[in-house]
Protein backbone atom coordinates (compact mmCIF):
# COMPACT_ATOMS: atom_id res chain seq x y z
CA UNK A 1 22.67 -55.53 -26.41
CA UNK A 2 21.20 -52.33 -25.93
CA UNK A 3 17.43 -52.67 -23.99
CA UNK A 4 16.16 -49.72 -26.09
CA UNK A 5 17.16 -50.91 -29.99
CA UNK A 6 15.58 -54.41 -29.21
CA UNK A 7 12.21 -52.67 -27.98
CA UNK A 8 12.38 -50.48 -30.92
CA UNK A 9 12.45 -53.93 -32.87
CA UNK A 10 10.07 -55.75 -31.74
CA UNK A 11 7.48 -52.50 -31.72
CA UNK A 12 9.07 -52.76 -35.47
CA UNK A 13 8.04 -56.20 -35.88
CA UNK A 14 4.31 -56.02 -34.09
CA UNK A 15 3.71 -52.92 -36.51
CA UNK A 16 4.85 -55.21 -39.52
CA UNK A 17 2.81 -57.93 -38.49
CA UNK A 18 -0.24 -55.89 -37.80
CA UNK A 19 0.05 -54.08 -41.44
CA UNK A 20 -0.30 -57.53 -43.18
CA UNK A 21 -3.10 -58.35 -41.10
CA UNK A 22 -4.95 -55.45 -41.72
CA UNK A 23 -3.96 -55.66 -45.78
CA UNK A 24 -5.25 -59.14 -46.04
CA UNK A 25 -8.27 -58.40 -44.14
CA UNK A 26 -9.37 -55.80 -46.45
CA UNK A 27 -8.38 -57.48 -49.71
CA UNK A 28 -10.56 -60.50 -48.63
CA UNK A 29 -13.13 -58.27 -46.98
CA UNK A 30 -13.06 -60.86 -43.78
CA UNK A 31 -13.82 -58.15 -40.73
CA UNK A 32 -15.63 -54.96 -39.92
CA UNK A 33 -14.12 -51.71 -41.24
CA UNK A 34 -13.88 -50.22 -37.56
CA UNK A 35 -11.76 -53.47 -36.70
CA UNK A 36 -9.58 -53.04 -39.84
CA UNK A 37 -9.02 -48.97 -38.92
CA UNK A 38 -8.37 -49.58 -35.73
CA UNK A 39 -5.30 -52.50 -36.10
CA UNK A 40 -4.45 -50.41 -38.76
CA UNK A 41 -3.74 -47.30 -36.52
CA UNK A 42 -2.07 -49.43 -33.82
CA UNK A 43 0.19 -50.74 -36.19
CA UNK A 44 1.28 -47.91 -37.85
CA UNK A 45 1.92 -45.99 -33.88
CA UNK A 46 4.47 -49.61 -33.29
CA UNK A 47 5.67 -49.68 -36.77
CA UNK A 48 6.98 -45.99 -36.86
CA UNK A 49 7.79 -45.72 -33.04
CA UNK A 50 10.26 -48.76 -33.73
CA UNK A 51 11.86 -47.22 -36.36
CA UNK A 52 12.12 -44.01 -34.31
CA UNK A 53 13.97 -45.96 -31.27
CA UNK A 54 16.06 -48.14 -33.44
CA UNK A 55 17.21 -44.94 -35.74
CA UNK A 56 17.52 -42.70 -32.45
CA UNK A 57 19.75 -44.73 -30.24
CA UNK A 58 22.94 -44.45 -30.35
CA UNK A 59 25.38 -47.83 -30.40
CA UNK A 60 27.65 -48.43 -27.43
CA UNK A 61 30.75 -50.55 -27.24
């Protein structure tokens, strides 16, 4: 198992995680904007640097 393709999926998974946090938040207006933005952000950085590693490394046999 390659060390760099299961990082990029759990950053993947956080990112995931954090985007449905931050969508239910603001549908049910439960927390402060500046808390919302700033998950948001973070989750969007893990969510797209996941995808990066998983779609960058290369598979080894």
């Amino acid at each position: 198992m390659n060390l760099k393709r299961t990082f990029g999926a759990i950053l993947t998974t956080l990112g995931v995680i954090g985007l449905i946090y931050t969508g239910a938040n603001i549908v049910n207006h439960t927390a402060h904007f500046t808390t919302l933005a700033v998950v948001g952000i973070i989750s969007l950085l893990f969510f797209f640097a996941g995808i990066g590693l998983v779609k960058t490394t290369a598979d080894q046999a």
